[in-house]
Protein backbone atom coordinates (compact mmCIF):
# COMPACT_ATOMS: atom_id res chain seq x y z
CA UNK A 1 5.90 -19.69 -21.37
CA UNK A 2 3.15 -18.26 -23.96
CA UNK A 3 2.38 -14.40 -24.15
CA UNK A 4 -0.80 -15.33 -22.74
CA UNK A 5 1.13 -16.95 -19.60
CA UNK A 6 3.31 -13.87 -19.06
CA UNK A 7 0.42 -11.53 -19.50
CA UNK A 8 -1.17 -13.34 -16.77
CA UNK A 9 1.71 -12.87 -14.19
CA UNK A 10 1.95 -9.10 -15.10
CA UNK A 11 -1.26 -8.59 -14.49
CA UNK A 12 -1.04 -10.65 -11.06
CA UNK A 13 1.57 -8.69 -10.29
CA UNK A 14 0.43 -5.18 -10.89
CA UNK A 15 -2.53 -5.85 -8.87
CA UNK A 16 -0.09 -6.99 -5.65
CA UNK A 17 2.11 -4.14 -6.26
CA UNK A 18 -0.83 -1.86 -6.08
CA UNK A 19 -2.88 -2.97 -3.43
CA UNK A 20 0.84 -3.07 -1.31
CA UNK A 21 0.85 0.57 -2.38
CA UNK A 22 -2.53 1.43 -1.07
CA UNK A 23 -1.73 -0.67 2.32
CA UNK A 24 1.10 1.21 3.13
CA UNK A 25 -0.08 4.59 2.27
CA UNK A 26 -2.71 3.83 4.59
CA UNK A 27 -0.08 2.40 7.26
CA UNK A 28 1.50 6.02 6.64
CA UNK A 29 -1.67 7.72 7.38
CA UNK A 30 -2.44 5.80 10.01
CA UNK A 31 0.64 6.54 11.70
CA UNK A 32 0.59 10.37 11.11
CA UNK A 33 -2.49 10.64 12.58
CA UNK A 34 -1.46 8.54 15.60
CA UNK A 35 1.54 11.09 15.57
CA UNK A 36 -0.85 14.05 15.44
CA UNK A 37 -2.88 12.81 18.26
CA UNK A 38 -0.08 12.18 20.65
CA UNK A 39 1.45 15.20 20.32
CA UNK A 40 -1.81 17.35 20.74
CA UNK A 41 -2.53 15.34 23.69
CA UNK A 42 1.03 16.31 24.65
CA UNK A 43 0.39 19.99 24.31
């Protein structure tokens, strides 16, 4: 593999990591907010 090759693939990678990042933060989000909502309705 060249630098060039393996700079590539880092790069690849960083973006995938950080867009899974920003996915599940928003999953988490979403969820707390679901959570909020039931148990106001709850209340």
């Amino acid at each position: 593999m060249t630098k060039e090759e393996i700079k590539k693939l880092l790069e690849d990678s960083k973006k995938t990591l950080d867009q899974d990042h920003e996915n599940f933060v928003k999953s988490i989000k979403n969820d707390l907010t679901s959570f909020k909502k039931k148990t106001l309705d709850k209340i």
